[in-house]
N, C-alpha and C. Protein backbone atom coordinates (compact mmCIF):
# COMPACT_ATOMS: atom_id res chain seq x y z
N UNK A 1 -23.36 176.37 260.70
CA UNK A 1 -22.15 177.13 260.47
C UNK A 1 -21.42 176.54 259.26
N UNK A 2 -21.04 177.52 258.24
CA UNK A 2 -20.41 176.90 257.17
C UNK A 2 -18.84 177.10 257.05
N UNK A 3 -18.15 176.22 256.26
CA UNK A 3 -16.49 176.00 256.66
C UNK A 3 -16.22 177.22 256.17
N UNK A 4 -15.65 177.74 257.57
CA UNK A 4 -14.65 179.37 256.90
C UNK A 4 -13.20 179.03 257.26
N UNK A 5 -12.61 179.32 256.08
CA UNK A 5 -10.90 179.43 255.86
C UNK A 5 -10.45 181.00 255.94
N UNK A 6 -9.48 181.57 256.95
CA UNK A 6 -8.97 182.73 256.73
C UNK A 6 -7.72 182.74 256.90
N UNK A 7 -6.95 183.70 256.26
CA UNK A 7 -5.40 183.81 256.65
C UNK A 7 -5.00 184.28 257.31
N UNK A 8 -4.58 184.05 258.64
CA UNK A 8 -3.72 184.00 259.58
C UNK A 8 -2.68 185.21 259.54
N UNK A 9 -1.21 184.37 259.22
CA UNK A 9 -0.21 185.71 258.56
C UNK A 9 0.71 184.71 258.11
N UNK A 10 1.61 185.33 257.35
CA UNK A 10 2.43 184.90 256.74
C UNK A 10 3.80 185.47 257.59
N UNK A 11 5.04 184.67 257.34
CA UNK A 11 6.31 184.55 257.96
C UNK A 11 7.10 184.88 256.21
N UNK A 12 7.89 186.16 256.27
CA UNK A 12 8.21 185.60 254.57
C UNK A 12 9.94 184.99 255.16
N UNK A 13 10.11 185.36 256.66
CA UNK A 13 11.37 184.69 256.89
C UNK A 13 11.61 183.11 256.88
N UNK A 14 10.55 182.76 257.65
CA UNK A 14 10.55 180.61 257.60
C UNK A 14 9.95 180.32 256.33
N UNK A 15 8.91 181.41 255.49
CA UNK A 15 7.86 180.79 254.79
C UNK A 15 6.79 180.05 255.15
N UNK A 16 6.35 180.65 256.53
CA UNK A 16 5.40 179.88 257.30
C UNK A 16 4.07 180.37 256.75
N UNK A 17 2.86 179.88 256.61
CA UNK A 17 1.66 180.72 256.32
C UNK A 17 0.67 179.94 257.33
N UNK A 18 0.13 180.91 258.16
CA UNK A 18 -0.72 180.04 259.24
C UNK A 18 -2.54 180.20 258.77
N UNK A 19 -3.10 179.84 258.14
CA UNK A 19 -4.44 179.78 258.24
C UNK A 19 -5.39 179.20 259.01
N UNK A 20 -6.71 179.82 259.30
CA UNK A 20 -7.73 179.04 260.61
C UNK A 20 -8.90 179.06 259.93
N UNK A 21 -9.35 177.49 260.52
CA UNK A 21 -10.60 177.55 259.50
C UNK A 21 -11.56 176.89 260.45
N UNK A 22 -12.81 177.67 260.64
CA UNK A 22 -13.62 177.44 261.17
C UNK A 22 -14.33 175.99 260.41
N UNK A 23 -14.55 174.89 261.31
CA UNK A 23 -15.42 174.05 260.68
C UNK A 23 -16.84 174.09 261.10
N UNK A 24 -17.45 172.65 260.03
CA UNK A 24 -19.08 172.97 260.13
C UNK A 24 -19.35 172.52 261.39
N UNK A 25 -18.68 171.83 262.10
CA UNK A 25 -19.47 171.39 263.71
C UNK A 25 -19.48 172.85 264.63
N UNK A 26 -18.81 173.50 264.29
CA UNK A 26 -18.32 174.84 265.56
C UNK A 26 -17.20 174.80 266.06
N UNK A 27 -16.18 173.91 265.91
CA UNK A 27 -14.94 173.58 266.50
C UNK A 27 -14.24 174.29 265.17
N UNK A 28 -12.63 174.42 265.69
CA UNK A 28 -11.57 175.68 264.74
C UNK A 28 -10.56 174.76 264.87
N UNK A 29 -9.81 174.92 264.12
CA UNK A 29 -8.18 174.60 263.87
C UNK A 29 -7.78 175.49 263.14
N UNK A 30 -6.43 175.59 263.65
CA UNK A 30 -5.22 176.70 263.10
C UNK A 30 -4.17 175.54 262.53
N UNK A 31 -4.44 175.99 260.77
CA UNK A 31 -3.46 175.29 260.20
C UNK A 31 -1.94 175.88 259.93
N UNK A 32 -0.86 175.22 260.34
CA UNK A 32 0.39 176.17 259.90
C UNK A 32 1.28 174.82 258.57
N UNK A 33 1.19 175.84 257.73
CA UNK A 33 2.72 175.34 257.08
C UNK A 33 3.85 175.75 256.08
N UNK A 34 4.47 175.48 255.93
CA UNK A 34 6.10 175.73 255.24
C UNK A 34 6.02 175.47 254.06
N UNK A 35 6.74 176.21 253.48
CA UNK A 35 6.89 175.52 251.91
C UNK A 35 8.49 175.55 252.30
N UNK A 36 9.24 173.92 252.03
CA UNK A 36 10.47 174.02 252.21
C UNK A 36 11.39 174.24 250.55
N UNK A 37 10.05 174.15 249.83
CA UNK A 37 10.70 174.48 248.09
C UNK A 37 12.04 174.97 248.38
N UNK A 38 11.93 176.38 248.39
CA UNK A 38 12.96 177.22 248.08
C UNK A 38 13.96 176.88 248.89
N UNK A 39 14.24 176.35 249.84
CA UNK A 39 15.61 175.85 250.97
C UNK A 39 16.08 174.45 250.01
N UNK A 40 15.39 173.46 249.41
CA UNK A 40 15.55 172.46 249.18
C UNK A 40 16.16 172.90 247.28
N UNK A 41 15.82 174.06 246.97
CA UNK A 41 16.53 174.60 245.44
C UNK A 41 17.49 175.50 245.66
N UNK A 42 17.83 175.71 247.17
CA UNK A 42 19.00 176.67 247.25
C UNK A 42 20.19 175.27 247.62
N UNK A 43 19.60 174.66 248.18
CA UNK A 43 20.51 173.47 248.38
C UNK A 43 21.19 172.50 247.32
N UNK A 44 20.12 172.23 246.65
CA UNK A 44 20.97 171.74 245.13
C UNK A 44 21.78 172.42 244.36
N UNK A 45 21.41 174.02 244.48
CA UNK A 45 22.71 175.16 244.15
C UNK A 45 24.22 174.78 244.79
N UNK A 46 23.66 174.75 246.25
CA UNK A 46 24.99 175.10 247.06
C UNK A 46 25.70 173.43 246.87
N UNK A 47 24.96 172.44 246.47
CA UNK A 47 25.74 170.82 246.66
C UNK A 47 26.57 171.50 245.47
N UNK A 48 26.55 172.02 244.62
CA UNK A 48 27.19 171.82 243.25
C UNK A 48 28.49 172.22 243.60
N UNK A 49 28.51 173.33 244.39
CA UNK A 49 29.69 174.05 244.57
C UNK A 49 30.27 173.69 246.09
N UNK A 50 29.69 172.47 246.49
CA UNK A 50 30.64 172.04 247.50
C UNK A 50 31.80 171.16 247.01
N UNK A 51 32.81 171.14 247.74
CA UNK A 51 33.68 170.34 247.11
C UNK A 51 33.72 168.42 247.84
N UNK A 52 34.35 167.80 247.51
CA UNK A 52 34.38 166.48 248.06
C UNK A 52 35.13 166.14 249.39
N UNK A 53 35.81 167.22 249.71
CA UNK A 53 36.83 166.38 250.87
C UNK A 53 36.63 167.66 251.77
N UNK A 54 36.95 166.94 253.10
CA UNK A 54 36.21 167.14 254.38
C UNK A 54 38.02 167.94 255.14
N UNK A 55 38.71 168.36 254.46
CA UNK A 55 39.95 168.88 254.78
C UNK A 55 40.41 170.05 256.19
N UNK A 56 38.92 170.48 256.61
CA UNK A 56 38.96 171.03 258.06
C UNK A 56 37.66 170.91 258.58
N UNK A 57 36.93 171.72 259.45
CA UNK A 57 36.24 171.80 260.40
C UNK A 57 35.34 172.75 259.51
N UNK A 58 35.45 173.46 258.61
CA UNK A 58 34.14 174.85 258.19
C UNK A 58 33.69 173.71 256.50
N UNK A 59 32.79 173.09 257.24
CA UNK A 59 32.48 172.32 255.95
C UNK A 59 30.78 172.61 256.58
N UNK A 60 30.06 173.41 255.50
CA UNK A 60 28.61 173.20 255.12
C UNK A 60 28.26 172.12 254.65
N UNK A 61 27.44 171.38 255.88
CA UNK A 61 26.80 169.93 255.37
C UNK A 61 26.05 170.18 254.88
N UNK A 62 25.08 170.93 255.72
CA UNK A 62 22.76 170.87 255.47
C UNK A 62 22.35 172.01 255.52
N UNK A 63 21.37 171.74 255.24
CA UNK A 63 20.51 173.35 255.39
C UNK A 63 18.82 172.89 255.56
N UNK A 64 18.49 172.89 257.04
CA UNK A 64 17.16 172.10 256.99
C UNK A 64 16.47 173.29 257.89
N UNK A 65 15.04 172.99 257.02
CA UNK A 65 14.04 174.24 257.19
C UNK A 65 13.68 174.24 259.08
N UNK A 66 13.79 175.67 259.27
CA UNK A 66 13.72 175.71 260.82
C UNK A 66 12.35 175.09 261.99
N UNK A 67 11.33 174.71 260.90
CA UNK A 67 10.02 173.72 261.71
C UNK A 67 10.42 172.55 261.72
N UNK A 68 11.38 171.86 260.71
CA UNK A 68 11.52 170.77 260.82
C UNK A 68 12.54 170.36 261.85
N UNK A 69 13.28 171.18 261.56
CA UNK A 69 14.52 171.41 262.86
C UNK A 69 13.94 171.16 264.15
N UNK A 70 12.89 172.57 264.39
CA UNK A 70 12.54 172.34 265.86
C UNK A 70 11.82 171.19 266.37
N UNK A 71 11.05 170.47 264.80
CA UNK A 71 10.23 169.32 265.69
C UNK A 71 11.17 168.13 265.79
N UNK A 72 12.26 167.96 265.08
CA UNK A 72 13.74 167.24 265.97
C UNK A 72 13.95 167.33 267.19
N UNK A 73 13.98 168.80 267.39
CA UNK A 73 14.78 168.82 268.78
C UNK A 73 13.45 169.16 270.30
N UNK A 74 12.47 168.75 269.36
CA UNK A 74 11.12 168.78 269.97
C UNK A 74 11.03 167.01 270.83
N UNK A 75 11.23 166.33 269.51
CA UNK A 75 11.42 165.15 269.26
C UNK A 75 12.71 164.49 270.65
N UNK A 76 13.75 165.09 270.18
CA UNK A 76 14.40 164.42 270.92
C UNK A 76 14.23 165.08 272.30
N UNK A 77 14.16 166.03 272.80
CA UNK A 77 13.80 166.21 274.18
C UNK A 77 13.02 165.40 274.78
N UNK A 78 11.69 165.22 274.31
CA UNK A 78 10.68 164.26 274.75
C UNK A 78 11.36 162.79 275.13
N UNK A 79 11.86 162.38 273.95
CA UNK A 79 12.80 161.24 274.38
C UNK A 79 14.06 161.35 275.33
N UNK A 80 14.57 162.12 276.38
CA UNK A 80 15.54 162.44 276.52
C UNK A 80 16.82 162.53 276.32
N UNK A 81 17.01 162.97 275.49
CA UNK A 81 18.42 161.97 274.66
C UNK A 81 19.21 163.42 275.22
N UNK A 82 20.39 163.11 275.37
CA UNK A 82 21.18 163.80 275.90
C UNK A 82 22.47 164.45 274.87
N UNK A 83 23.24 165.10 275.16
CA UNK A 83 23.84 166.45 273.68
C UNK A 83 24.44 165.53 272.57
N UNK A 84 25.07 164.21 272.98
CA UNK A 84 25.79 163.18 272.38
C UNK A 84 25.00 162.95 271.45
N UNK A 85 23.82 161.76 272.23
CA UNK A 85 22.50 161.52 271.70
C UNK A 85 21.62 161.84 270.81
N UNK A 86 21.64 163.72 271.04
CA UNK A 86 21.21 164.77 269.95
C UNK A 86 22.08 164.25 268.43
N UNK A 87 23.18 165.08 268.54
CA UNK A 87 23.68 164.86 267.53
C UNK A 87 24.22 163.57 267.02
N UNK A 88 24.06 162.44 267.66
CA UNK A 88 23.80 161.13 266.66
C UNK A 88 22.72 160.93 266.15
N UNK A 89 21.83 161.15 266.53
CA UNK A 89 20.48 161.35 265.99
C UNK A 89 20.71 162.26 264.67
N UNK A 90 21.20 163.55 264.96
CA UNK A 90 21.12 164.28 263.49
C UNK A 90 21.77 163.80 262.64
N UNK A 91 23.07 163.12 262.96
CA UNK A 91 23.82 162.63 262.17
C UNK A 91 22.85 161.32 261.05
N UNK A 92 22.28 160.62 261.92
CA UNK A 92 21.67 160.00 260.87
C UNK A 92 20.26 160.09 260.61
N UNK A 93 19.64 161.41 261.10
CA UNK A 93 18.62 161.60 259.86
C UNK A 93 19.07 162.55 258.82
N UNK A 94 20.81 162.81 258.90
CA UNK A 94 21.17 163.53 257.71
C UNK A 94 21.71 162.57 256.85
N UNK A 95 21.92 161.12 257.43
CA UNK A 95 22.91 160.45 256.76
C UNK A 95 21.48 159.56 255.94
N UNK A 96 20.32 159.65 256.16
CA UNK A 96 18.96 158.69 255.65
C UNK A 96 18.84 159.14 254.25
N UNK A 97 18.64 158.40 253.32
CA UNK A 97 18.46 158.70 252.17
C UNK A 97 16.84 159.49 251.79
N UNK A 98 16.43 159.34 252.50
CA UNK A 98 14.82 159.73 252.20
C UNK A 98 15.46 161.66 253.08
N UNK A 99 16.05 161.67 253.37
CA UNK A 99 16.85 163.26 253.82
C UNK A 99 17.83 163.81 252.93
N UNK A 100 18.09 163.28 252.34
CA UNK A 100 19.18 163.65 251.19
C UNK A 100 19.12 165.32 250.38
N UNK A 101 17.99 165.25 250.59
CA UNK A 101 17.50 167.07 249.69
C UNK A 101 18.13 168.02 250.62
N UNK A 102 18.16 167.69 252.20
CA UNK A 102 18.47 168.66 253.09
C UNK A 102 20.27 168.91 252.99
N UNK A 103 20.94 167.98 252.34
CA UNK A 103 22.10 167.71 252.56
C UNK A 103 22.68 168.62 251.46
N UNK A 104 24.27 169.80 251.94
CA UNK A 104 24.44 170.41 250.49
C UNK A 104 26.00 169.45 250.45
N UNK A 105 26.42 168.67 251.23
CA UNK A 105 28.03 168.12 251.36
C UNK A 105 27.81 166.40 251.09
N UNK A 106 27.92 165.86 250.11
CA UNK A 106 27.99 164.51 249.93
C UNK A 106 28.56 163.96 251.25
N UNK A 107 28.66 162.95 251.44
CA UNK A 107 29.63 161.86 252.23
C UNK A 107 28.78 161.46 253.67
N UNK A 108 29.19 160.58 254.32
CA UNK A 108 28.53 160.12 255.79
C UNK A 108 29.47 160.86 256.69
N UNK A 109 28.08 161.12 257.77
CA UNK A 109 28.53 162.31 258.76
C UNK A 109 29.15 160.85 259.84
């Protein structure tokens, strides 16, 4: 049996594209993935035009692509972390520098 790759379908809402590719043993995998490009160039748009100060409650921090999201809250379920828990957790994988692209509001959450 020789390696067949086919396309799946495409998501043009997440930007998901799922392809399955038969390998040479006889066994399959279904590959899925994201291109977070375009979320991560709408975000450097929107940092420009955020402003610096945190003066109420309707402040756009992030904008993080919805697979990565869910395998967070994939993530933290497994671990049980509880609603607090949750969102200290987000807080600092928004506050990690290697996360910084996801972020459109400077400052520590």
């Amino acid at each position: 049996m020789s390696d067949t790759t086919l396309l799946l379908d495409t998501d043009p809402l997440t930007g998901r594209v799922r392809t399955f590719h038969a390998l040479p043993d006889g066994r399959f995998a279904v590959e899925s993935a994201v291109d977070v490009e375009p979320i991560l160039e709408q975000n450097k748009d929107l940092a420009k035009l955020q402003g610096t100060k945190w003066k109420d409650n309707d402040n756009l921090v992030a904008r993080i692509p919805m697979p990565i999201y869910m395998a967070l809250r994939k993530t933290w379920r497994e671990q049980g972390l509880s609603a607090l828990d949750r969102q200290q957790a987000m807080h600092k994988f928004l506050n990690a520098s290697e996360n910084r692209l996801f972020r459109v509001k400077p400052g520590k959450l």
